[in-house]
Protein backbone atom coordinates (compact mmCIF):
# COMPACT_ATOMS: atom_id res chain seq x y z
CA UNK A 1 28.00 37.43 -0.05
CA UNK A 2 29.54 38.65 3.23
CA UNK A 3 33.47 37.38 3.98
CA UNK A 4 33.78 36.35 7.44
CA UNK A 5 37.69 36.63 7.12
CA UNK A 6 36.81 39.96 8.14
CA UNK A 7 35.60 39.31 11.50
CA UNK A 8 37.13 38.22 14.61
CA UNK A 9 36.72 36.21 17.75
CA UNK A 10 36.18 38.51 20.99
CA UNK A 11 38.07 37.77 23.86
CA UNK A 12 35.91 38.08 26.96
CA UNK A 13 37.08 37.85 30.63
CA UNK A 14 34.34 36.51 32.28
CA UNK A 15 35.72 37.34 35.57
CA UNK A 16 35.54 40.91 34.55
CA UNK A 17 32.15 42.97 34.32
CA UNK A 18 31.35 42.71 30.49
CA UNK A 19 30.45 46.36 28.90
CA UNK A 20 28.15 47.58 26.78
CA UNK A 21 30.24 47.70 23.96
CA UNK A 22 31.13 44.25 24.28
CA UNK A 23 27.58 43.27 24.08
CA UNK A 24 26.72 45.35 21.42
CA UNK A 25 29.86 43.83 19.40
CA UNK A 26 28.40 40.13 20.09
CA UNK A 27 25.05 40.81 19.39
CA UNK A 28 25.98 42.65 15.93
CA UNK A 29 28.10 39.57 15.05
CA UNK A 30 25.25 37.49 15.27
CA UNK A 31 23.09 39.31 13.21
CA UNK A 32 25.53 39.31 10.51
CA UNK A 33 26.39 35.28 10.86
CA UNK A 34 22.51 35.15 10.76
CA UNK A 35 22.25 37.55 7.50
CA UNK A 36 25.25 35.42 5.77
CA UNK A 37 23.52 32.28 6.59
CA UNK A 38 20.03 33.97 5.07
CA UNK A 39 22.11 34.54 1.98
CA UNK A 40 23.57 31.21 1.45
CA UNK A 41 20.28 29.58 1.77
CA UNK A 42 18.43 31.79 -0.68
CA UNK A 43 21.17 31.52 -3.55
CA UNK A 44 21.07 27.65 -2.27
CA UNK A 45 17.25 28.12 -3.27
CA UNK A 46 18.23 30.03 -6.65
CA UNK A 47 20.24 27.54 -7.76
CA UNK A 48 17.85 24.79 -7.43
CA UNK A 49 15.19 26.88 -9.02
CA UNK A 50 17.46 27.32 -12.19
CA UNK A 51 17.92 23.72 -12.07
CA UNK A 52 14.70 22.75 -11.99
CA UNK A 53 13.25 25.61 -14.47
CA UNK A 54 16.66 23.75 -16.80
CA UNK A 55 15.02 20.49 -16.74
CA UNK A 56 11.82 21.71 -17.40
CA UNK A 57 12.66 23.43 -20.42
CA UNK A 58 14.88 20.72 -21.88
CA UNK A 59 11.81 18.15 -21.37
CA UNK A 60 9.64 20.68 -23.21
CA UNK A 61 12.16 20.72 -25.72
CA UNK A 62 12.64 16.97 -25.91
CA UNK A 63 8.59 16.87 -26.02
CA UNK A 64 8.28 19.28 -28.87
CA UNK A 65 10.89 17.33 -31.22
CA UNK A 66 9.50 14.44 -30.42
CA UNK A 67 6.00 15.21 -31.49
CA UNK A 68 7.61 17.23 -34.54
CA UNK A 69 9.35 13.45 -35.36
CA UNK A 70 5.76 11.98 -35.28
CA UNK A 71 3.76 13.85 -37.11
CA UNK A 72 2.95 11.94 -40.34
CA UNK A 73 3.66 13.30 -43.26
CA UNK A 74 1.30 13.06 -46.04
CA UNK A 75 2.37 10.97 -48.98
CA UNK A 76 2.22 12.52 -52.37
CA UNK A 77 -0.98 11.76 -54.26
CA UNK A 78 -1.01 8.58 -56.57
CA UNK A 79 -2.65 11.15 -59.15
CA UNK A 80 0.73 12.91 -59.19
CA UNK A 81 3.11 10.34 -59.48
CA UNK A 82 4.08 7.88 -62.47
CA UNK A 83 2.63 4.85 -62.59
CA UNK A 84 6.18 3.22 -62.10
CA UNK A 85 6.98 4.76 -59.17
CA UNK A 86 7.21 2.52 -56.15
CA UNK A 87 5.31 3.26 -52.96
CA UNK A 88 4.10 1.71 -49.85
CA UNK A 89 0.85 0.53 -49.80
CA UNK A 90 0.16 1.00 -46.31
CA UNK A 91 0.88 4.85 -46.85
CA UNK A 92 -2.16 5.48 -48.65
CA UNK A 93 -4.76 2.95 -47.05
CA UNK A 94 -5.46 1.37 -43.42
CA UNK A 95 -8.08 -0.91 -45.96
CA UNK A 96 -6.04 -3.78 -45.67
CA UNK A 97 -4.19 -6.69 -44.04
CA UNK A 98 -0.53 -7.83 -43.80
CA UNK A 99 1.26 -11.58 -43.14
CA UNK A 100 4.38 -10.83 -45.51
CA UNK A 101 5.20 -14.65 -44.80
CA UNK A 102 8.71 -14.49 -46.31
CA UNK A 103 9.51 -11.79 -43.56
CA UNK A 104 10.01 -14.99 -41.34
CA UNK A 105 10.29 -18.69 -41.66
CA UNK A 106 6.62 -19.52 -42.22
CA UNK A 107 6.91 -20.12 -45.66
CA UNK A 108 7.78 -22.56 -48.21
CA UNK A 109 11.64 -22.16 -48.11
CA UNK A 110 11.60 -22.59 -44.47
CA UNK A 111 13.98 -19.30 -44.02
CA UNK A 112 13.18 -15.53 -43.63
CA UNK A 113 14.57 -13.59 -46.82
CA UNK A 114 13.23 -10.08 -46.47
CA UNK A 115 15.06 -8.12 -43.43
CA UNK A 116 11.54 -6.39 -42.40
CA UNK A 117 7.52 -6.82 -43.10
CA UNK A 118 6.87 -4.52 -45.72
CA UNK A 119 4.10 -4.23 -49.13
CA UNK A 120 5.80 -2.11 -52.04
CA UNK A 121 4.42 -1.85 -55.82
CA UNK A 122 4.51 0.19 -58.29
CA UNK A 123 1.49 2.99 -58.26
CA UNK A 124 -0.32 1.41 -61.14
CA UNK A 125 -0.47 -2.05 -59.33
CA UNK A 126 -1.58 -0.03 -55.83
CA UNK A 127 -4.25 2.01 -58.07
CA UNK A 128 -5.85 -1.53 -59.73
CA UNK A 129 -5.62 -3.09 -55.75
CA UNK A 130 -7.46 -0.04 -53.76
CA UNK A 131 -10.26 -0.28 -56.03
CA UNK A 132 -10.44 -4.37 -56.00
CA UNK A 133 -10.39 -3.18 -51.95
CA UNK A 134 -13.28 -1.07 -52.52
CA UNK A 135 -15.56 -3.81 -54.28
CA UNK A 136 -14.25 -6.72 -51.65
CA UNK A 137 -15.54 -4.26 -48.79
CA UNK A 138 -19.37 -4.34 -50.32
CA UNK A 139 -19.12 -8.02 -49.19
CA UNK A 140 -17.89 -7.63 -46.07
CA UNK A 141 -14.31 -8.54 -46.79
CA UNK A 142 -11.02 -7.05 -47.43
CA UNK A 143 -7.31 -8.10 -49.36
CA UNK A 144 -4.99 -9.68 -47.30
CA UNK A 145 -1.00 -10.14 -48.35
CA UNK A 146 1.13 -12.87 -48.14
CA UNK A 147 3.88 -10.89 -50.44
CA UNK A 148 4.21 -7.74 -52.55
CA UNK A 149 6.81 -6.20 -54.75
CA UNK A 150 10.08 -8.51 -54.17
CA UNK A 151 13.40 -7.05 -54.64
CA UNK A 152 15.37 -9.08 -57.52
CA UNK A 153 18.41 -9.64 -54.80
CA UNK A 154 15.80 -11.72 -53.01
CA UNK A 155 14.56 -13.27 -55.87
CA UNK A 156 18.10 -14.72 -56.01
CA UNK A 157 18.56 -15.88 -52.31
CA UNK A 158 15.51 -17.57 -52.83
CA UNK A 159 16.69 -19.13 -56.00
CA UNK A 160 19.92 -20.64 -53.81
CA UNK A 161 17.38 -22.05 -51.68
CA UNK A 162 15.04 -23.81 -53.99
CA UNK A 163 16.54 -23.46 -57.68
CA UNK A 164 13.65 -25.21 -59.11
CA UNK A 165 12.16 -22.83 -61.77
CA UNK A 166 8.35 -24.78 -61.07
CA UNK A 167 8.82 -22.80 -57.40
CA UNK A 168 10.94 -19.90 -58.10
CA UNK A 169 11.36 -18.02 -61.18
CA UNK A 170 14.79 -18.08 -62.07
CA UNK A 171 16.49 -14.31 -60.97
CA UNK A 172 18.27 -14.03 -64.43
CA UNK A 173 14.89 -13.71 -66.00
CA UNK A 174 12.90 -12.66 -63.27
CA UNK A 175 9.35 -12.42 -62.00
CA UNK A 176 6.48 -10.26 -61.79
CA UNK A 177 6.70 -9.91 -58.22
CA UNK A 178 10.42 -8.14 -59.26
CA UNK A 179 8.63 -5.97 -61.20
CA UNK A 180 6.06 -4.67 -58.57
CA UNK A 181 2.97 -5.42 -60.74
CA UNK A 182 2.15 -9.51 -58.72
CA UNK A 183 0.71 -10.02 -55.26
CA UNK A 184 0.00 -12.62 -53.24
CA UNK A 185 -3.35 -12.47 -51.49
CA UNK A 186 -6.47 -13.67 -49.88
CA UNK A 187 -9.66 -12.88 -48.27
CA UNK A 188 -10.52 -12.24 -44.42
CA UNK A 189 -13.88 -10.53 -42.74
CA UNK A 190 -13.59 -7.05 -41.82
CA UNK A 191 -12.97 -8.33 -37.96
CA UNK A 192 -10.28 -10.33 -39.33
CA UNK A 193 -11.14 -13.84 -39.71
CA UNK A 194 -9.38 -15.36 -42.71
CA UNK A 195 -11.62 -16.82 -44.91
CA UNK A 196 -10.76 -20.86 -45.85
CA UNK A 197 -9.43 -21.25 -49.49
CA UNK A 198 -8.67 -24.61 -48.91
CA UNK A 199 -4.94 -24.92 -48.49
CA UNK A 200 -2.50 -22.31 -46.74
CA UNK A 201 -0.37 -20.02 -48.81
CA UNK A 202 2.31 -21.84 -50.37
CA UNK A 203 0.90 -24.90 -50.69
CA UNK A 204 1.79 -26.92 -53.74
CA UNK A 205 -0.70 -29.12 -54.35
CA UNK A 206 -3.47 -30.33 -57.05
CA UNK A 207 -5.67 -28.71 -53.88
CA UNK A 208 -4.59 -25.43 -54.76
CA UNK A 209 -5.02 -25.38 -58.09
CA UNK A 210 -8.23 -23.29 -59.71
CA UNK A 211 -9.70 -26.12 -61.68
CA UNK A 212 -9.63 -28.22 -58.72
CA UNK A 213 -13.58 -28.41 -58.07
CA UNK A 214 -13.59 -30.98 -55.53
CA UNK A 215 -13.66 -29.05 -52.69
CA UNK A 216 -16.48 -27.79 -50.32
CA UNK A 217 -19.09 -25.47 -52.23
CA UNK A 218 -17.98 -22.49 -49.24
CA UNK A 219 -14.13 -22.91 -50.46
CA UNK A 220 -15.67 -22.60 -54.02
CA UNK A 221 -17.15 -19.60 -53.63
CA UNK A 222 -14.44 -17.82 -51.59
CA UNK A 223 -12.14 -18.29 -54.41
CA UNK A 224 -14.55 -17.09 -57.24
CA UNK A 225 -14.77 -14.01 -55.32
CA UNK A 226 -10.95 -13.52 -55.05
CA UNK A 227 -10.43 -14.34 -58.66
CA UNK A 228 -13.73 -12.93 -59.97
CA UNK A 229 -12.86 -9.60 -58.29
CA UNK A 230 -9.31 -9.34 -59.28
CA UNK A 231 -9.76 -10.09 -62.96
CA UNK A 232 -12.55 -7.40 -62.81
CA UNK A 233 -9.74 -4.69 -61.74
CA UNK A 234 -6.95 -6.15 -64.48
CA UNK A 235 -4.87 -9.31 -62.70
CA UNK A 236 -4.87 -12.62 -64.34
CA UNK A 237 -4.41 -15.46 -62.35
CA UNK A 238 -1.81 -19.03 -62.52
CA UNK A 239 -3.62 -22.10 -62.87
CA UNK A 240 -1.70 -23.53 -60.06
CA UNK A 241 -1.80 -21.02 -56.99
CA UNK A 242 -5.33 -19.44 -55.97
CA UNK A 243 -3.37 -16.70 -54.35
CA UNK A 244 -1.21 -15.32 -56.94
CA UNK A 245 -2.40 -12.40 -59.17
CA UNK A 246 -0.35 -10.60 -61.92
CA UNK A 247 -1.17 -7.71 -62.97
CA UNK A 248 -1.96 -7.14 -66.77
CA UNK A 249 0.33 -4.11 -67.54
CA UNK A 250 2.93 -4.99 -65.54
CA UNK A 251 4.40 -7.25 -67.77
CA UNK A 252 6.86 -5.55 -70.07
CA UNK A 253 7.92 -3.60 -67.27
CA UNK A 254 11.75 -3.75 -66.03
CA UNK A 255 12.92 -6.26 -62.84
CA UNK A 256 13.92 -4.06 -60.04
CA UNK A 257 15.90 -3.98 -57.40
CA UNK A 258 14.60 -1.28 -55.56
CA UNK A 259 15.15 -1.65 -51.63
CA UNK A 260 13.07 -0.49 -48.77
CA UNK A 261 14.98 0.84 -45.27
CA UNK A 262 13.11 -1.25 -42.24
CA UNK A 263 12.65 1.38 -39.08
């Protein structure tokens, strides 16, 4: 860029005739104050062009991690992992429905005990379940959870809660639903509509038994699927809640206390 410290003011007599050389000075000091002035304004545009061509790249950058963040990565085949492994249903089927009640205060205890909504098992439980899935689709219906896999650390805030073993199985001993082999479930159409079992979840009542037969012929038969199904696939059912199923093998496996991380 040009220094105008180098330059200086000319002193013109106006009463005097002004020369040719005079003129010639002024009018080549113009042109340079003119060329300076071009210069400024094109680095002026430079810099904004760098600035803008800076913010474009970091936003493609910002774009590109992004999308690298959201790609899904495909879980590792139930085939190839032990059945006692723990995994997350929803990772390996969009088949089914969620209302993990004890992820908020709808529920029997009245309190919210899990920190987030989430349906873990162990693979041999999620193996038995996708094909139970499969046969409830041919009649137009689909598995719906209430609970999954429960961690034993919950098992015990929900014993300080309600410490009555007919409601909560004590934490010392444990339940099924510590050892990710019980699940809580029921039926709804494939558009969503739950289908009427008589009571709500959590309901304990005589109503909500299976040998209660005096109920509507429809609430009949929507359990007898549910049960019929699930035994088919290896869960055995409690006499007392229509949505509870155990399954077989699960048994003599160990209580966990395996935790998930909410997002």
């Amino acid at each position: 860029m040009l220094n105008f410290h180098r330059f200086f003011f000319l002193k013109i007599d106006i009463k005097k005739p002004i020369g040719a050389s005079t003129v010639l000075n002024v009018i080549m000091l113009g042109l340079l104050v003119v060329a300076c002035n071009g210069e400024k304004k094109t680095d002026e545009k430079k810099a904004i062009g760098t600035r803008e061509q800076v913010s474009k790249d970091t936003s493609r950058v910002i774009a590109i991690e992004d999308a690298e963040l959201n790609k899904k990565t495909e879980p590792i085949p139930l085939t190839s992992l032990a059945d006692s492994t723990f995994i997350r249903l929803a990772d390996y089927s969009d088949g089914f429905a969620y209302d993990m009640r004890y992820a908020t205060d709808n529920n029997f205890l009245k309190e919210q005990v899990y920190d987030c909504a989430e349906c873990y098992m162990r693979v041999k439980t999620a193996k038995a379940l996708l094909a139970a899935n499969a046969d409830f689709e041919k009649s137009g219906v689909r598995i719906k959870f209430f609970d999954c896999y429960r961690p034993n650390s919950v098992q015990y805030k929900m014993w300080k809660i309600v410490p009555n073993p007919q409601y909560v199985a004590n934490p010392k001993k444990g339940s099924i639903h510590n050892k990710g082999g019980a699940v809580d479930i029921t039926l709804e159409t494939l558009d969503g509509e739950e289908l009427d079992m008589g009571t709500d979840f959590d309901f304990f009542g005589k109503r909500a038994y299976h040998d209660m037969t005096d109920l509507p012929k429809q609430i009949l038969d929507n359990r007898k699927l549910l049960k019929e199904t699930m035994e088919s696939h290896g869960f055995w059912s409690i006499r007392t809640e229509w949505w509870h199923y155990n399954l077989s093998s699960a048994s003599n496996d160990r209580v966990a206390n395996f935790k998930w991380e909410c997002n």
